[in-house]
C-alpha atoms as a PDB file:
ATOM      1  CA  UNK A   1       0.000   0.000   0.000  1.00  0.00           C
ATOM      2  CA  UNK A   2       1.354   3.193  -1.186  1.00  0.00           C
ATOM      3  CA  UNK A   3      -0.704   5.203   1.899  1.00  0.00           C
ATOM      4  CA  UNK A   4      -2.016   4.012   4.692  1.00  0.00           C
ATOM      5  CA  UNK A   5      -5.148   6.838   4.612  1.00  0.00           C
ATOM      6  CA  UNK A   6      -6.683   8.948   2.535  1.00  0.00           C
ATOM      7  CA  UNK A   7      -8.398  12.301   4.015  1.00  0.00           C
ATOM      8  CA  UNK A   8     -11.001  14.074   1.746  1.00  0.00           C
ATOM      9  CA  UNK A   9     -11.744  17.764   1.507  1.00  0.00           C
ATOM     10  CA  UNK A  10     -16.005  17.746   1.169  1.00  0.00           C
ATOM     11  CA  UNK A  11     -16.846  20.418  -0.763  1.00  0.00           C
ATOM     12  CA  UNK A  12     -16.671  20.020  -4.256  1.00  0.00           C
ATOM     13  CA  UNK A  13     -14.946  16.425  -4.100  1.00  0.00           C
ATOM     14  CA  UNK A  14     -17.526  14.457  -2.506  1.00  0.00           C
ATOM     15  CA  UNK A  15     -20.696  16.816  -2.812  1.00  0.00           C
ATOM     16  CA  UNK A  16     -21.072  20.289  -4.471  1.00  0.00           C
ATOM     17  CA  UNK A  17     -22.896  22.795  -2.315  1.00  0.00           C
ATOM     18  CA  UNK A  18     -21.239  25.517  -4.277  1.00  0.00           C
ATOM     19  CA  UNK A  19     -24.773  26.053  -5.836  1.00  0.00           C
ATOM     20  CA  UNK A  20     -25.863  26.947  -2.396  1.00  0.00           C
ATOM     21  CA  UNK A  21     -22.699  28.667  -1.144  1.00  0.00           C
ATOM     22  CA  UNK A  22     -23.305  30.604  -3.868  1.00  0.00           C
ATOM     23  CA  UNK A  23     -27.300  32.040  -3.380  1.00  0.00           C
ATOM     24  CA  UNK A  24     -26.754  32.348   0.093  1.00  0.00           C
ATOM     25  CA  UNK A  25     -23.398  35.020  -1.009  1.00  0.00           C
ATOM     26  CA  UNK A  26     -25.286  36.555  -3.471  1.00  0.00           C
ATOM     27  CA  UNK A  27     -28.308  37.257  -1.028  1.00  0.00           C
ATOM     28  CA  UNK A  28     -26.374  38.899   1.024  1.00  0.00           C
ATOM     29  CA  UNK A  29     -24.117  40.574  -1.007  1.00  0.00           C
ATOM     30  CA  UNK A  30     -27.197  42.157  -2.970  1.00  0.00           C
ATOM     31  CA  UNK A  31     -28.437  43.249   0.392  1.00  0.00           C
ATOM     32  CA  UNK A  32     -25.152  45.421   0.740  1.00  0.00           C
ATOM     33  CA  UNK A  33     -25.153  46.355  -2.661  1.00  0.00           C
ATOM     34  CA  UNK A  34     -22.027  44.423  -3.661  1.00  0.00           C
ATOM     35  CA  UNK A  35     -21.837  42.898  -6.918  1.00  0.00           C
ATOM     36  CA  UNK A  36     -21.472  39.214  -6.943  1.00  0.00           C
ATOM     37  CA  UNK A  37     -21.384  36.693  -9.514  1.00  0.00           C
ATOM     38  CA  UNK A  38     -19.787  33.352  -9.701  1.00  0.00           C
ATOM     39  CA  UNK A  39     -16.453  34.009 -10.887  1.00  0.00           C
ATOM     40  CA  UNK A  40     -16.299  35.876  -7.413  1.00  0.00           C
ATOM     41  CA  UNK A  41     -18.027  32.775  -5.909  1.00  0.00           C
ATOM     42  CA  UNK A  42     -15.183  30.742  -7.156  1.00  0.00           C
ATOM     43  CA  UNK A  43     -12.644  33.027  -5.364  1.00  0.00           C
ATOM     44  CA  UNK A  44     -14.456  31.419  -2.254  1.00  0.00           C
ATOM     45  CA  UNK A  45     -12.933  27.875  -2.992  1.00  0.00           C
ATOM     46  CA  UNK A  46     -11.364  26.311   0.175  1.00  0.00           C
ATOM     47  CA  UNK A  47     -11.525  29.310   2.380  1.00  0.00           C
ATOM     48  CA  UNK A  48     -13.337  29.740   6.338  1.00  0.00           C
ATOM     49  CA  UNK A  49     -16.209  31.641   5.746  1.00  0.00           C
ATOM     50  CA  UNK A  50     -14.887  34.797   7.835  1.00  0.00           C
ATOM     51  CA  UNK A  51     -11.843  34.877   4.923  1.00  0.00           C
ATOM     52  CA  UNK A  52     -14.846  34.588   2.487  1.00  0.00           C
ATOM     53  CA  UNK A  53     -16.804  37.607   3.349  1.00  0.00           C
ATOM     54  CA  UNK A  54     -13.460  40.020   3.653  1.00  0.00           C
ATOM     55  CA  UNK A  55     -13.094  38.951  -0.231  1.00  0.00           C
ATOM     56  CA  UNK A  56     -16.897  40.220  -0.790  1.00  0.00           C
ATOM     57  CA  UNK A  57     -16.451  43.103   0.937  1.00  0.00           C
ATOM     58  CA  UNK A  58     -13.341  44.154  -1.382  1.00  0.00           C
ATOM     59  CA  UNK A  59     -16.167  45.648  -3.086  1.00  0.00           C
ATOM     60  CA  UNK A  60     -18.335  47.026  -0.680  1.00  0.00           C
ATOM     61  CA  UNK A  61     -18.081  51.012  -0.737  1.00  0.00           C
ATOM     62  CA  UNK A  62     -20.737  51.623   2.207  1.00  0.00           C
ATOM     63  CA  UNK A  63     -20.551  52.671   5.833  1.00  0.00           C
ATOM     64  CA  UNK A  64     -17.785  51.163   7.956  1.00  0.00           C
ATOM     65  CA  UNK A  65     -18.993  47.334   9.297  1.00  0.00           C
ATOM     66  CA  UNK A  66     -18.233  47.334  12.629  1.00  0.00           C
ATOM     67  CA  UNK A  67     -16.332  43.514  13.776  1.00  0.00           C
ATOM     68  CA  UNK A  68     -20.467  42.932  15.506  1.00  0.00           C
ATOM     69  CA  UNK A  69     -21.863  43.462  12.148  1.00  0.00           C
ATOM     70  CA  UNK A  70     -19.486  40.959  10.543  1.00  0.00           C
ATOM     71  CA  UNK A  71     -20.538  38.362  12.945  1.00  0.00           C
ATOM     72  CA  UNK A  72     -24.198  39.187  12.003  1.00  0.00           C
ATOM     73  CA  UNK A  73     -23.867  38.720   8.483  1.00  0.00           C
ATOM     74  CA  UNK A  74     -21.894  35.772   8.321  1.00  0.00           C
ATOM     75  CA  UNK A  75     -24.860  34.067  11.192  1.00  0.00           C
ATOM     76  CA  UNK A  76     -27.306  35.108   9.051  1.00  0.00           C
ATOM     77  CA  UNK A  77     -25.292  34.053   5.431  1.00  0.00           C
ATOM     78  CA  UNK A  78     -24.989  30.556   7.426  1.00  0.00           C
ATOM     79  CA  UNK A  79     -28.621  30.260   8.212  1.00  0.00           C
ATOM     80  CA  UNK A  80     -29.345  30.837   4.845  1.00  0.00           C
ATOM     81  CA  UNK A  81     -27.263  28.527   3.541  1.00  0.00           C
ATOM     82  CA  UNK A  82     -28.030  25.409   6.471  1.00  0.00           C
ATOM     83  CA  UNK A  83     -32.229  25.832   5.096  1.00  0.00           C
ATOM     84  CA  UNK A  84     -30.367  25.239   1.508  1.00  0.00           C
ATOM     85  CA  UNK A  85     -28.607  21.881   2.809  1.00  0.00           C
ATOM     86  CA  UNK A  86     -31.631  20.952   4.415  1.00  0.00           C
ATOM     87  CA  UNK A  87     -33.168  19.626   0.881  1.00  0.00           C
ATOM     88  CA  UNK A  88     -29.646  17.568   0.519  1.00  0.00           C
ATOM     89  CA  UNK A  89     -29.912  14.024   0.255  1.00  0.00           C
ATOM     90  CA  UNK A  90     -28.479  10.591  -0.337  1.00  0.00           C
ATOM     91  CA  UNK A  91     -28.939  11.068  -3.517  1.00  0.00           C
ATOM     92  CA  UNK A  92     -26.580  14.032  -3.359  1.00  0.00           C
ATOM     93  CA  UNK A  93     -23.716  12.060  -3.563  1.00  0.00           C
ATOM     94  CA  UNK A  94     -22.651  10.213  -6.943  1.00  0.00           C
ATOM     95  CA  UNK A  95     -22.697   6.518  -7.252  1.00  0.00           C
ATOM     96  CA  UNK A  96     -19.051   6.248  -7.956  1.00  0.00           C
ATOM     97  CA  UNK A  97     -18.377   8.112  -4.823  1.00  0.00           C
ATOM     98  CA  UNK A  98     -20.059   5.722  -2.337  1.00  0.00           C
ATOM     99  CA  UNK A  99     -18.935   2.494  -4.224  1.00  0.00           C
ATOM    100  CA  UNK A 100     -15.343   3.984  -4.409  1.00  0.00           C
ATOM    101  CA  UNK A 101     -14.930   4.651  -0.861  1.00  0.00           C
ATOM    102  CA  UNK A 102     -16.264   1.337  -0.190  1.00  0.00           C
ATOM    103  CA  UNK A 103     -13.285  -0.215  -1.887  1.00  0.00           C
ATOM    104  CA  UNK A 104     -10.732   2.467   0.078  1.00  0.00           C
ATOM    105  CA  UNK A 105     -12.321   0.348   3.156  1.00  0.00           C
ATOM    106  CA  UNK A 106     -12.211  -3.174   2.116  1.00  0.00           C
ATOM    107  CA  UNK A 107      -8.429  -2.448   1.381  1.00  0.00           C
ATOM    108  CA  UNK A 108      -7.672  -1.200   4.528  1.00  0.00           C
ATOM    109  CA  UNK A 109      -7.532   2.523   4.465  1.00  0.00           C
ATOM    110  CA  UNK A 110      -8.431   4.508   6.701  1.00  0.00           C
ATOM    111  CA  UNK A 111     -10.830   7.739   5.280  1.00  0.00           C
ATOM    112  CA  UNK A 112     -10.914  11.029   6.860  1.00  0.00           C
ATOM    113  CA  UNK A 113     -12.720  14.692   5.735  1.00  0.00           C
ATOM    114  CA  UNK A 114     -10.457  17.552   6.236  1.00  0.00           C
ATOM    115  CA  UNK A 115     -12.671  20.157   5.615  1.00  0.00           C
ATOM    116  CA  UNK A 116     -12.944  24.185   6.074  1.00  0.00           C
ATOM    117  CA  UNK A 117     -16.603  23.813   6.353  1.00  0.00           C
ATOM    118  CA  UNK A 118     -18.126  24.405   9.642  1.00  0.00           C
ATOM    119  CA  UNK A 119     -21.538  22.273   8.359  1.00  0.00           C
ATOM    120  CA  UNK A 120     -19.589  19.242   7.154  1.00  0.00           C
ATOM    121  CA  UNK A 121     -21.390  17.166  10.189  1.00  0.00           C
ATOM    122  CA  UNK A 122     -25.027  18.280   8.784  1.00  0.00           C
ATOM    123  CA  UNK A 123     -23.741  17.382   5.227  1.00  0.00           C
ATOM    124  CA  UNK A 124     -22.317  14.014   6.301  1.00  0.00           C
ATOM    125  CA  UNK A 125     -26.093  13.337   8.068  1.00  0.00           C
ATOM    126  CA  UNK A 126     -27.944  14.916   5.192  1.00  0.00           C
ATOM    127  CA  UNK A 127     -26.209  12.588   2.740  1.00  0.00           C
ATOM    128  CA  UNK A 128     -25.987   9.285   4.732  1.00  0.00           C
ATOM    129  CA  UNK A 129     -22.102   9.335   4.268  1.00  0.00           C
ATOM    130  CA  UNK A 130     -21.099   9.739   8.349  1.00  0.00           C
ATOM    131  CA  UNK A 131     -20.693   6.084   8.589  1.00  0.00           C
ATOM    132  CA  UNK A 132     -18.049   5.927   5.768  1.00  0.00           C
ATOM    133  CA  UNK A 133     -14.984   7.483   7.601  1.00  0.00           C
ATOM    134  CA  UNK A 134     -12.749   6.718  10.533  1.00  0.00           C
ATOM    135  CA  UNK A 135     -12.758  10.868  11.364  1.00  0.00           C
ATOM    136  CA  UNK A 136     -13.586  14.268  10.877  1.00  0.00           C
ATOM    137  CA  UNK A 137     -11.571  17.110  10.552  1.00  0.00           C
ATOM    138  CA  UNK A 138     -13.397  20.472   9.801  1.00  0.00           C
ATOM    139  CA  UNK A 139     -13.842  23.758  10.878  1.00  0.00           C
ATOM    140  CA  UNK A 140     -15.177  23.230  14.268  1.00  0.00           C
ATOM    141  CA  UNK A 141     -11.666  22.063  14.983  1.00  0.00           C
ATOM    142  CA  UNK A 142      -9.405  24.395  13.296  1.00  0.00           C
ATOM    143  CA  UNK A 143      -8.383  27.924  13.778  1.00  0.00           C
ATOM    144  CA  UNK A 144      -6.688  28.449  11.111  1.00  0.00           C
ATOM    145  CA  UNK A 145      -8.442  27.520   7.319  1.00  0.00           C
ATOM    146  CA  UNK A 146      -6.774  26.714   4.271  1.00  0.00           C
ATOM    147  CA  UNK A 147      -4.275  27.114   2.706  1.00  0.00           C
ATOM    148  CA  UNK A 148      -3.328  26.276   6.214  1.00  0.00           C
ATOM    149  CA  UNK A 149      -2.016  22.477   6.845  1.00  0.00           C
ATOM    150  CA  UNK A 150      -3.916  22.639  10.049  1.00  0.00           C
ATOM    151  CA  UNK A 151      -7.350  21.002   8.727  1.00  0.00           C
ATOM    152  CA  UNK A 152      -5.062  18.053   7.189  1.00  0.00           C
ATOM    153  CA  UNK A 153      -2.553  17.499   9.787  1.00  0.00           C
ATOM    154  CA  UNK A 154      -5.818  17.315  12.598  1.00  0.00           C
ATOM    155  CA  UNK A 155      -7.249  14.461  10.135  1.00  0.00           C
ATOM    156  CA  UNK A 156      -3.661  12.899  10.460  1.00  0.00           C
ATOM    157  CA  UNK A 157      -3.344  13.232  14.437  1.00  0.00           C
ATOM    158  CA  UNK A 158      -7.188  11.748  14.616  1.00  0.00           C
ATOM    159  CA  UNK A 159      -6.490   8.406  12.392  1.00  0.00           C
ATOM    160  CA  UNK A 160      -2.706   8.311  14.407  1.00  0.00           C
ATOM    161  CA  UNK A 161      -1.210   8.113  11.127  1.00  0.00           C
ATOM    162  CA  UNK A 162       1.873   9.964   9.655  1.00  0.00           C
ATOM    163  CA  UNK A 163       1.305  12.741   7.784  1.00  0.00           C
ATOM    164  CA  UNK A 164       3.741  11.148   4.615  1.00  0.00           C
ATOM    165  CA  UNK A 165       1.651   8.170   4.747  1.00  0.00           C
ATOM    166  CA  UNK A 166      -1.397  10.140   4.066  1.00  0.00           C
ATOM    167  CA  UNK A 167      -3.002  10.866   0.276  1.00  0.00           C
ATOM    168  CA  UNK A 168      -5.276  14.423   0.717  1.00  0.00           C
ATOM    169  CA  UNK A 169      -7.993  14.727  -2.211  1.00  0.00           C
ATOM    170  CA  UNK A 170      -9.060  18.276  -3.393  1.00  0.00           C
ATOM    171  CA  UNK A 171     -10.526  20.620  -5.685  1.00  0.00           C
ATOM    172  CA  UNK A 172      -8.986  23.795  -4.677  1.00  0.00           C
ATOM    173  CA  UNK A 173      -5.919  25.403  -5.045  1.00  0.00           C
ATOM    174  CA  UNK A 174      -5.610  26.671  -1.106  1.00  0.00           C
ATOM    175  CA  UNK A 175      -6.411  22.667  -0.264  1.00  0.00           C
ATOM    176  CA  UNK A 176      -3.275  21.877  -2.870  1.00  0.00           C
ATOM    177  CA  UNK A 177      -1.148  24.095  -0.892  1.00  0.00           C
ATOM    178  CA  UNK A 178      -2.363  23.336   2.693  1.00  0.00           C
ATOM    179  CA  UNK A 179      -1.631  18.919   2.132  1.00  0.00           C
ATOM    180  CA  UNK A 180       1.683  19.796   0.584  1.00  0.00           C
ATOM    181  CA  UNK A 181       2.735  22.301   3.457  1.00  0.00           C
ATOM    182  CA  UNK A 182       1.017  19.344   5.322  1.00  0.00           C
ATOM    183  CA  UNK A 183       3.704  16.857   4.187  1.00  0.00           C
ATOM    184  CA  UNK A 184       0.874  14.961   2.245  1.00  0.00           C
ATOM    185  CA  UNK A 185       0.445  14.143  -1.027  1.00  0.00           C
ATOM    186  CA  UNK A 186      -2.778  15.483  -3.012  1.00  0.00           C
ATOM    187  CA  UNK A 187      -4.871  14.103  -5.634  1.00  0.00           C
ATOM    188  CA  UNK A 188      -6.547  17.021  -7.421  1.00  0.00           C
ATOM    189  CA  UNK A 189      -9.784  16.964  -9.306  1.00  0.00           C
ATOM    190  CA  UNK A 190     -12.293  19.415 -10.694  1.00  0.00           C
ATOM    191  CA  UNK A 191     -10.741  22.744 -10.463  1.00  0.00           C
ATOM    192  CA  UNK A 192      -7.545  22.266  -8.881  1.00  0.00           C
ATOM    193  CA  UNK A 193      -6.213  20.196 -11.766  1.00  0.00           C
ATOM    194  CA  UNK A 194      -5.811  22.979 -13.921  1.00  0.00           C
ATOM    195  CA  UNK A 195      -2.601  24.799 -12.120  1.00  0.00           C
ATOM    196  CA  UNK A 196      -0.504  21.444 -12.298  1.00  0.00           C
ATOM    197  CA  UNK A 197       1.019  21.652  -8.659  1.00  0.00           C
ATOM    198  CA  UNK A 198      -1.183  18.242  -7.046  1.00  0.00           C
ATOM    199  CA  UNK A 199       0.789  15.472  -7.546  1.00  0.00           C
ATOM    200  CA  UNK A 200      -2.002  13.151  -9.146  1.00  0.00           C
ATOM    201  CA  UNK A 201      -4.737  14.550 -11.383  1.00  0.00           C
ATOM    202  CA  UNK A 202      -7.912  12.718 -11.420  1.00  0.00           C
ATOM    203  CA  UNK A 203     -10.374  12.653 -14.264  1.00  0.00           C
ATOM    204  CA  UNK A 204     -12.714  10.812 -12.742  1.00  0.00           C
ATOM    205  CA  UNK A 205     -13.436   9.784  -9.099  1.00  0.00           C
ATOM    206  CA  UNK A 206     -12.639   6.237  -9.137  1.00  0.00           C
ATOM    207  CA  UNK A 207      -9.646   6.537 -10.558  1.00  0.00           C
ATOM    208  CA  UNK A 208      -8.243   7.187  -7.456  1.00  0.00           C
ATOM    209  CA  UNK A 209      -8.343   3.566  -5.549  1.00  0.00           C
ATOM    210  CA  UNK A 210      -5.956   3.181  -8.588  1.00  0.00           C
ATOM    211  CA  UNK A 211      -3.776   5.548  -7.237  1.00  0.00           C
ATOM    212  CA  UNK A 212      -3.719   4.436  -3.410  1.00  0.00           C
ATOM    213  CA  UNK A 213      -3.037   0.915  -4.648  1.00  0.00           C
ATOM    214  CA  UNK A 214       0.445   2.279  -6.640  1.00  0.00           C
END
């Protein structure tokens, strides 16, 4: 076995919220009068969700937001965005996903989430997929995000497994950067393929049992 675990980032690898990342933004940004459109949204990739609303407010050219106010929008962006997950379901999550992990487990790995996302317990429940790993890294955990290691090296300490013996699995650049400064190696798929830097580029999810087997 070329790793002994493999720790997977949520968003975007094993579901895509980004749909509802992105109303919930855009609600709120409209309510500030801040453009926002989905190239913005995609600025948002792999980031806590305080980083993610000093990026919106690069264009915001009202009154001063006072630190209270921040905490009030980004409560009420969250609330928004929880009602969205609330219509997530098994279904959410693709076939080759499930049967993929599945195989991870027979073999012997051990499978954790290293996620930014403070909902990734709700989205694990929503989508019937808390059973399927050993642990749970995510931002509940963390205080610093991505690109950060922290995330990844917390999924490492919680399976007691060595950091080089662990394979990371992203879609975003600041996840790319956060397993390598991590000491882990990263499969990239979706989005994060296209810069070149992960050290495995999957096309398709179930490629990557491939990969862990060497």
């Amino acid at each position: 076995m070329q790793y002994k675990a493999v720790i997977f980032d949520l968003d975007g690898v094993l579901v895509f919220t980004d749909k509802y990342h992105y109303l919930a933004w855009k609600k709120l940004a409209d309510k500030l009068g801040i453009e926002f459109t989905e190239k913005d949204n995609d600025r948002l990739r792999g980031v806590s969700r305080e980083e993610s609303l000093n990026i919106i407010l690069e264009k915001y050219r009202g009154e001063p937001i006072s630190p209270e106010q921040k905490k009030e929008y980004l409560e009420e962006k969250n609330d928004i965005y929880r009602q969205s997950l609330g219509e997530m379901t098994r279904d959410d999550v693709a076939k080759e996903v499930r049967e993929t992990l599945k195989k991870l487990r027979d073999a012997g790995y051990k499978l954790a989430i290293g996620s930014s996302s403070k909902n990734t317990a709700y989205i694990l429940e929503r989508t019937e997929l808390t059973d399927a790993f050993d642990a749970v890294s995510d931002g509940t955990m963390i205080i610093r995000s991505k690109p950060d290691p922290e995330v990844f090296l917390k999924a490492a300490e919680l399976l007691s497994e060595s950091p080089s013996d662990c394979l990371v699995v992203e879609d975003a650049d600041a996840g790319v950067t956060a397993a390598h400064a991590a000491g882990m190696d990263v499969a990239a798929i979706g989005t994060a393929t296209a810069s070149g830097r992960a050290d495995y580029n999957l096309d398709k999810f179930e490629e990557l049992y491939d990969i862990c087997e060497g």
